[in-house]
Protein backbone atom coordinates (compact mmCIF):
# COMPACT_ATOMS: atom_id res chain seq x y z
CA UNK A 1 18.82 237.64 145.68
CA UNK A 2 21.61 237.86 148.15
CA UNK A 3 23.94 235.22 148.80
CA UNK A 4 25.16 234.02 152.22
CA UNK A 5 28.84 235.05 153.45
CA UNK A 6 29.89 231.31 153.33
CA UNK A 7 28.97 231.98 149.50
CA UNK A 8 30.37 235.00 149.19
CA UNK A 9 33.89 234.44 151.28
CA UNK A 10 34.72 230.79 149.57
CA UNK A 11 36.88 232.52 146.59
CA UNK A 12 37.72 235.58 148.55
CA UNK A 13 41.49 235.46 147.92
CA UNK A 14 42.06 235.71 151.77
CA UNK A 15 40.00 232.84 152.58
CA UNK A 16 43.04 230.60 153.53
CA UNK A 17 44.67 233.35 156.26
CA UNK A 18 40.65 234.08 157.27
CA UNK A 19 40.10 229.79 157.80
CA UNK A 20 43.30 229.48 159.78
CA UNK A 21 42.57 232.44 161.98
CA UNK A 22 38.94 230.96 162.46
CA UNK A 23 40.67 227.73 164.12
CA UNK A 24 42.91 230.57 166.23
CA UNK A 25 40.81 232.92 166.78
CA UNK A 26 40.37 234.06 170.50
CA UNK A 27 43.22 235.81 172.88
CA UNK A 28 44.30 232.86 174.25
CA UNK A 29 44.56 229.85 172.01
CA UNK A 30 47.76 231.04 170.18
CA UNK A 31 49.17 231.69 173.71
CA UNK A 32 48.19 228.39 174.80
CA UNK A 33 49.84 226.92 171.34
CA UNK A 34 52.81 228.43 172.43
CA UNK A 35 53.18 226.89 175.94
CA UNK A 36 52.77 223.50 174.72
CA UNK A 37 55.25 224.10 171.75
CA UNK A 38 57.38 223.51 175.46
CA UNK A 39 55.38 219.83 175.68
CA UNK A 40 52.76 218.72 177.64
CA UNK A 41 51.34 220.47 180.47
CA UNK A 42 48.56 219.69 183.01
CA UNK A 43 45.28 221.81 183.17
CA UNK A 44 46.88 223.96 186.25
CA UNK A 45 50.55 224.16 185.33
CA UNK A 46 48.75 225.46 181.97
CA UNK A 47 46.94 227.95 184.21
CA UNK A 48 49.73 229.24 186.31
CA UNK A 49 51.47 230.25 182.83
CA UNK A 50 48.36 232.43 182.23
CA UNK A 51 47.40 234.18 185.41
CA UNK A 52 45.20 236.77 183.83
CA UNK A 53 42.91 233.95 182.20
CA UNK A 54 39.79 232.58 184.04
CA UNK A 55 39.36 229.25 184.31
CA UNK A 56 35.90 228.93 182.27
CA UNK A 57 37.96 230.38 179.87
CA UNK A 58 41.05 228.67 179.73
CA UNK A 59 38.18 225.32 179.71
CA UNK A 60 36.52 226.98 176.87
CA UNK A 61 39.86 227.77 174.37
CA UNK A 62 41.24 224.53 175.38
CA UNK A 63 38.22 222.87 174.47
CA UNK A 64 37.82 224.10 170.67
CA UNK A 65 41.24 223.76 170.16
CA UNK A 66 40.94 220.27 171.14
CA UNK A 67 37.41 219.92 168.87
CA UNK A 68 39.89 221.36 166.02
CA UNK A 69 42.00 218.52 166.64
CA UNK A 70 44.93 220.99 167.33
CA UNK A 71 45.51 220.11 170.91
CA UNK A 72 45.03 216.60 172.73
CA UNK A 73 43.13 216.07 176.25
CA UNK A 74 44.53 212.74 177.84
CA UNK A 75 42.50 212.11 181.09
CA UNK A 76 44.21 210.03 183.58
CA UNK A 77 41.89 207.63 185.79
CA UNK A 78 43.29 209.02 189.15
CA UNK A 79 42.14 210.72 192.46
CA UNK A 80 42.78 213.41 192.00
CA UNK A 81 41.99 213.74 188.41
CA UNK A 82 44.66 214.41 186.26
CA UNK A 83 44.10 215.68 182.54
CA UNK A 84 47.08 216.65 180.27
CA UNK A 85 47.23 218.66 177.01
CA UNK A 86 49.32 218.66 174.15
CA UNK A 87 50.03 219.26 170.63
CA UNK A 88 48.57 217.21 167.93
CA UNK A 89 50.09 216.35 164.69
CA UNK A 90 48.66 218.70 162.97
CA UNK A 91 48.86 221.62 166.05
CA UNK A 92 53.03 220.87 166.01
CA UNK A 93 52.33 221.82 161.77
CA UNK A 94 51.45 225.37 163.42
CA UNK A 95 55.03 225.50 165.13
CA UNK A 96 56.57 227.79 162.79
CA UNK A 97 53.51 230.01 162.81
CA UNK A 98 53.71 230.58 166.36
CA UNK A 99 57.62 230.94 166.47
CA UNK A 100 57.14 233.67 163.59
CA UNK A 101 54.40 235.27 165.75
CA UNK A 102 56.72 235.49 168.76
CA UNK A 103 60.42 236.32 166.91
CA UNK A 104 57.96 239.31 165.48
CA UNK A 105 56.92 240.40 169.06
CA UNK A 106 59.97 240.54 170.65
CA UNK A 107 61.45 242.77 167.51
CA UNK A 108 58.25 245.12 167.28
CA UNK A 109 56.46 245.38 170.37
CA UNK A 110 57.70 246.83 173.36
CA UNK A 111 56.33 246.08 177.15
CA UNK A 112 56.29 249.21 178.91
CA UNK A 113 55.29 250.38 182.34
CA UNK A 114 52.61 252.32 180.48
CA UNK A 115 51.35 249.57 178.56
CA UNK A 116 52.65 248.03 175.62
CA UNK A 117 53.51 249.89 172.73
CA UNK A 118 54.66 249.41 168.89
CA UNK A 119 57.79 250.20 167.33
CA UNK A 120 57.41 253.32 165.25
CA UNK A 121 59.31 252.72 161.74
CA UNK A 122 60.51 255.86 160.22
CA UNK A 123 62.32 257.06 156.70
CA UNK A 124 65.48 256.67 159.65
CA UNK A 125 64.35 253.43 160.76
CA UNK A 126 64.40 254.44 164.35
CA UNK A 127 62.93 251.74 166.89
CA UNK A 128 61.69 254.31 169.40
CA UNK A 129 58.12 252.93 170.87
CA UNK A 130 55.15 253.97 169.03
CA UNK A 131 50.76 253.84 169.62
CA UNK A 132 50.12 251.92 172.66
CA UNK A 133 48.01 248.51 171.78
């Protein structure tokens, strides 16, 4: 008899890192994360950060990071509506998880007319660009 993957995953020693990436999984919510580390932002200045999102999508991450009670929606009663996001509580407790993520971006990856492209460590520990991403 088999057992399910929920049975077979809850004493996988990587369950914690696989859980956590569950709640941030999808290219834009860590992004997102990031731009309200900054503070609260409104639905469009939240858009104008990400111009290559769609707005269905940028909806749809904002959404289940909200229903993961990572990110609060505060709708103002105003014409035009106005609806502002934020951190939670618990979403600011992912602060030094994003700030990690970035410090080990701007050391590693490098943005380059090509595309972007990883730094190649070597027995010299050179820092020339390496596979593109």
């Amino acid at each position: 008899m088999s057992l399910s993957r929920a049975k077979l995953t809850q004493n996988f020693p990587g369950c914690p890192v696989e859980a956590t990436l569950g709640f941030l999984d999808g290219k834009w919510k860590g992004v997102i994360l990031f731009h309200l580390m900054g503070g609260t932002l409104r639905f469009n200045e939240l858009r104008r950060k990400l111009p290559a999102v769609t707005q269905r999508m940028l909806t749809k991450q904002l959404r289940e990071l909200e229903q993961s009670g990572l990110v609060s929606r505060t709708v103002f009663p105003v014409v035009p509506p106005r609806v502002d996001y934020a951190l939670t509580p618990l979403g600011e407790t992912l602060r030094p998880v994003i700030v990690a993520l970035a410090a080990w971006g701007e050391e590693n990856i490098f943005c380059l007319p090509e595309g972007r492209r990883l730094r190649a460590v070597s027995a010299d520990a050179s820092c020339a660009p390496t596979a593109a991403l």
